[in-house]
C-alpha atoms as a PDB file:
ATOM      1  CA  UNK A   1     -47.247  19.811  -5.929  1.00  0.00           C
ATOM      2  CA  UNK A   2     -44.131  21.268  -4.362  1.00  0.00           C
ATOM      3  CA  UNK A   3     -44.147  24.624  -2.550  1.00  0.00           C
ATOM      4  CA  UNK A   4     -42.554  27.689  -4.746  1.00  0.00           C
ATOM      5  CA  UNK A   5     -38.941  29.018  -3.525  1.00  0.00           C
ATOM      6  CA  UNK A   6     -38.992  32.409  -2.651  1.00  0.00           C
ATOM      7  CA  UNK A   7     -36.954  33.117  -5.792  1.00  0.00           C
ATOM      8  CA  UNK A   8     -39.395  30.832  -8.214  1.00  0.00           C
ATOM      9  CA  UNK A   9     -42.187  33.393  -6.298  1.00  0.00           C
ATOM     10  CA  UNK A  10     -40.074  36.420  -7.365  1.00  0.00           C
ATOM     11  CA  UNK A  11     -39.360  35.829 -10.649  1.00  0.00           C
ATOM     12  CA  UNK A  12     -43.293  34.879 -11.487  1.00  0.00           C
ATOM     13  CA  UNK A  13     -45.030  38.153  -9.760  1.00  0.00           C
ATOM     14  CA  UNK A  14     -42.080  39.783 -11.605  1.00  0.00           C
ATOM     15  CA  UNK A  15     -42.811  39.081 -14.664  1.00  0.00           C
ATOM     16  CA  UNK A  16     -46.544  39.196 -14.274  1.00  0.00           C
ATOM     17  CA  UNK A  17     -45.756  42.318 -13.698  1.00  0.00           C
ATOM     18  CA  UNK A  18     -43.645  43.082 -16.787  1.00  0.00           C
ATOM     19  CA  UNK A  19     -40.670  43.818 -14.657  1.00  0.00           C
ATOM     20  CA  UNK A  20     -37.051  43.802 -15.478  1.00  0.00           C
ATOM     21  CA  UNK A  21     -34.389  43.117 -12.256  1.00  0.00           C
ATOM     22  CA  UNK A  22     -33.181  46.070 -12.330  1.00  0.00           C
ATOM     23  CA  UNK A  23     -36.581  47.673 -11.812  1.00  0.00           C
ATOM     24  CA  UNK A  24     -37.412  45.437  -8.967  1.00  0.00           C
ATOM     25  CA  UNK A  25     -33.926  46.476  -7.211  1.00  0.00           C
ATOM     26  CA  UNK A  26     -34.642  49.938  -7.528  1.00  0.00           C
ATOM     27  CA  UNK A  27     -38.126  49.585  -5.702  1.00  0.00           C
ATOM     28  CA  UNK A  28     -36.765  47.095  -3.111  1.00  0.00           C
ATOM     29  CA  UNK A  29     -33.500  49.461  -2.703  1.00  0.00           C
ATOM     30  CA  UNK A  30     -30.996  46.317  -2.894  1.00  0.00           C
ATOM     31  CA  UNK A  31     -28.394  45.380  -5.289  1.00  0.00           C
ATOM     32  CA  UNK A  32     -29.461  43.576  -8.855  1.00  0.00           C
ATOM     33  CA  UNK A  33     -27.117  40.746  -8.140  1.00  0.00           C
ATOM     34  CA  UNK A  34     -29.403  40.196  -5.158  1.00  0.00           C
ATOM     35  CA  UNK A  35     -32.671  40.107  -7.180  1.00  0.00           C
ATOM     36  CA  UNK A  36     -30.543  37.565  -9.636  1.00  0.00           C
ATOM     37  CA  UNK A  37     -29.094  35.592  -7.086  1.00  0.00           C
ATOM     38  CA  UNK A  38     -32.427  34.931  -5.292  1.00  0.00           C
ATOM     39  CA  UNK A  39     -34.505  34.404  -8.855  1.00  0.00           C
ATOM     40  CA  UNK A  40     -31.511  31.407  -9.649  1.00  0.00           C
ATOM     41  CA  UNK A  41     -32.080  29.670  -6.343  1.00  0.00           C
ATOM     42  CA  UNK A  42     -28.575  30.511  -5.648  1.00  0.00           C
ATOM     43  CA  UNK A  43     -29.563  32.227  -2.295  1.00  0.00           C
ATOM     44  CA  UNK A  44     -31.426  30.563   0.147  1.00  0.00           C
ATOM     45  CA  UNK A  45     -33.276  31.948   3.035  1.00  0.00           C
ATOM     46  CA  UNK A  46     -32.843  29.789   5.731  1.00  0.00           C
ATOM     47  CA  UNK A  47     -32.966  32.299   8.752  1.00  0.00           C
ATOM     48  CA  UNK A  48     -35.427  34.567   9.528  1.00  0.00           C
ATOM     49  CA  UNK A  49     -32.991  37.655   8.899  1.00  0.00           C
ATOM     50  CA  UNK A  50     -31.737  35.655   5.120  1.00  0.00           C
ATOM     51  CA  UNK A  51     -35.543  35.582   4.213  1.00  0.00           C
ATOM     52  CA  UNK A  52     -36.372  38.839   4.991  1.00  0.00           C
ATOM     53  CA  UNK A  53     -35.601  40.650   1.781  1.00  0.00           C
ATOM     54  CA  UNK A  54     -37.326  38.381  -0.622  1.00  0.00           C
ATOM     55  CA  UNK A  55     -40.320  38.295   1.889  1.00  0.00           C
ATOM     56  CA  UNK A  56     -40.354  42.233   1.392  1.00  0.00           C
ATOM     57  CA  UNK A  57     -40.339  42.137  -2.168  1.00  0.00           C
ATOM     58  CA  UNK A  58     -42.929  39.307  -2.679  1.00  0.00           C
ATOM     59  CA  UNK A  59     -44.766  41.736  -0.540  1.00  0.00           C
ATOM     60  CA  UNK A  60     -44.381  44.318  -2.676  1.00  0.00           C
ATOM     61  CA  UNK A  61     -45.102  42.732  -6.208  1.00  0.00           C
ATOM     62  CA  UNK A  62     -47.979  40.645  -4.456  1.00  0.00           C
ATOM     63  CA  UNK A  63     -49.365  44.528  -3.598  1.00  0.00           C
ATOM     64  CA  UNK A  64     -48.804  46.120  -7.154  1.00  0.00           C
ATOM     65  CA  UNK A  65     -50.301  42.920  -9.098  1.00  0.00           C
ATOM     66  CA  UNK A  66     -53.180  43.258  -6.727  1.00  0.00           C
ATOM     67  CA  UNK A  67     -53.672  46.921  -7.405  1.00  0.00           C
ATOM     68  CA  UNK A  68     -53.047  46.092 -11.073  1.00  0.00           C
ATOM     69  CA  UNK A  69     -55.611  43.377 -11.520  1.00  0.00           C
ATOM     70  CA  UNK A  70     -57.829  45.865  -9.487  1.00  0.00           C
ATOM     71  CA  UNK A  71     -57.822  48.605 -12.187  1.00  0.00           C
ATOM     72  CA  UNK A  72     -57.804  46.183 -14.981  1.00  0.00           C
ATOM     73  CA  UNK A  73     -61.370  44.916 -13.479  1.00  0.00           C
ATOM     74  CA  UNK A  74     -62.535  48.792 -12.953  1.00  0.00           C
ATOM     75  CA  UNK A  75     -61.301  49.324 -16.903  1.00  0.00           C
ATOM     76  CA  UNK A  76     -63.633  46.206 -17.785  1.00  0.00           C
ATOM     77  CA  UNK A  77     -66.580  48.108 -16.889  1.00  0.00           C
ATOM     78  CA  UNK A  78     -64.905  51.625 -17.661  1.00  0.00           C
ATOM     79  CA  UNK A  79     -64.779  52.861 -14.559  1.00  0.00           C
ATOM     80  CA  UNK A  80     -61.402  53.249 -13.645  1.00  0.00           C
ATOM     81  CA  UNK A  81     -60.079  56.120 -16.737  1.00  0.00           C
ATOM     82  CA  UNK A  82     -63.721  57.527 -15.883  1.00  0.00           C
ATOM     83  CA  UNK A  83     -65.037  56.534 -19.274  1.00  0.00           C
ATOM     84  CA  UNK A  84     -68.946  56.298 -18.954  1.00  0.00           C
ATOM     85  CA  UNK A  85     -71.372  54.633 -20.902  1.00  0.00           C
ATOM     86  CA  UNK A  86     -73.202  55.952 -23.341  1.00  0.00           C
ATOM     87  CA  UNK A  87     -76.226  57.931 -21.514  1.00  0.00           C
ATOM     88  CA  UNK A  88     -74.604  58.488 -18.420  1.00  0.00           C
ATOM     89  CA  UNK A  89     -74.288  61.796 -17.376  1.00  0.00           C
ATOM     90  CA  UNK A  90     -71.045  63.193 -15.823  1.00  0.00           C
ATOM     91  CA  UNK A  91     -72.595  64.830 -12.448  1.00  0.00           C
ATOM     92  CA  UNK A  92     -72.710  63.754  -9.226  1.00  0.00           C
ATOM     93  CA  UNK A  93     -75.401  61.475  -7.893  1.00  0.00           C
ATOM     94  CA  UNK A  94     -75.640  63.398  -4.853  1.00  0.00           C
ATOM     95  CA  UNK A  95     -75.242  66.880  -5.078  1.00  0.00           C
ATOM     96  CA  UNK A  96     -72.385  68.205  -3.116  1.00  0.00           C
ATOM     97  CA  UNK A  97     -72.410  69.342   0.492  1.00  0.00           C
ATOM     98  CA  UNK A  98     -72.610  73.655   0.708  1.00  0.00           C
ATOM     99  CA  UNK A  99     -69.422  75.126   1.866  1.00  0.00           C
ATOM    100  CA  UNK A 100     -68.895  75.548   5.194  1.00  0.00           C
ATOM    101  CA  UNK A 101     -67.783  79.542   5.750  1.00  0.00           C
ATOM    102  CA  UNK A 102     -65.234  80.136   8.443  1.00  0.00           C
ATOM    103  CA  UNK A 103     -64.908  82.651  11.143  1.00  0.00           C
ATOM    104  CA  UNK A 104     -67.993  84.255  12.876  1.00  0.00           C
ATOM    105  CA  UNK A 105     -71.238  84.299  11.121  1.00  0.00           C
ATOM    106  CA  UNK A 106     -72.953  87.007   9.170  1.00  0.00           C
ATOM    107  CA  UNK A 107     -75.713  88.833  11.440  1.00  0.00           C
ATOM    108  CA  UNK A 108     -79.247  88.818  10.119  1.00  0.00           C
ATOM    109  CA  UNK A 109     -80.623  92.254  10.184  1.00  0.00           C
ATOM    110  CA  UNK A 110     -84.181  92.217  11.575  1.00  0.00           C
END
């Protein structure tokens, strides 16, 4: 199996995401030729300083598909848009912590 180009990696976390180019130049803050040009194999990154910009966006998709496939697996089990089961009450387990007052405290009169 070969290894993926930087610009075959691109284009798949892309659209995973549902991404157009344009969209994924406007979060990266580069051109959409760029995006294009990398996604065709028509750039290359063969110095550390050519690779950097696709290495950022991978980075980037790689984080918002992970956050993505985190809330899908929350929504699974209706946690993440806070929809409960049935019979599940809407309070906290714990009950919450009294409120600390500020400034000096009130004197007990004996």
């Amino acid at each position: 199996m070969s290894e993926e180009s930087y610009g075959e990696r691109m284009r798949r976390l892309r659209l995973a995401l549902g991404l157009s180019q344009p969209e994924v130049a406007r979060l990266a803050g580069c051109s959409v030729m760029a995006i294009s040009l990398w996604e065709r194999g028509k750039r290359q990154g063969n110095s550390t300083e050519a690779a950097a910009l696709p290495r950022r966006i991978i980075q980037l998709l790689e984080k918002r598909l992970k956050r993505r496939l985190a809330r899908v697996a929350l929504d699974a089990d209706g946690l993440a848009r806070s929809q409960l089961p049935n019979g599940v009450a809407r309070e906290p387990l714990v009950p919450p912590p009294e409120k600390r007052r500020r400034g000096r405290p009130k004197k007990v009169q004996a």
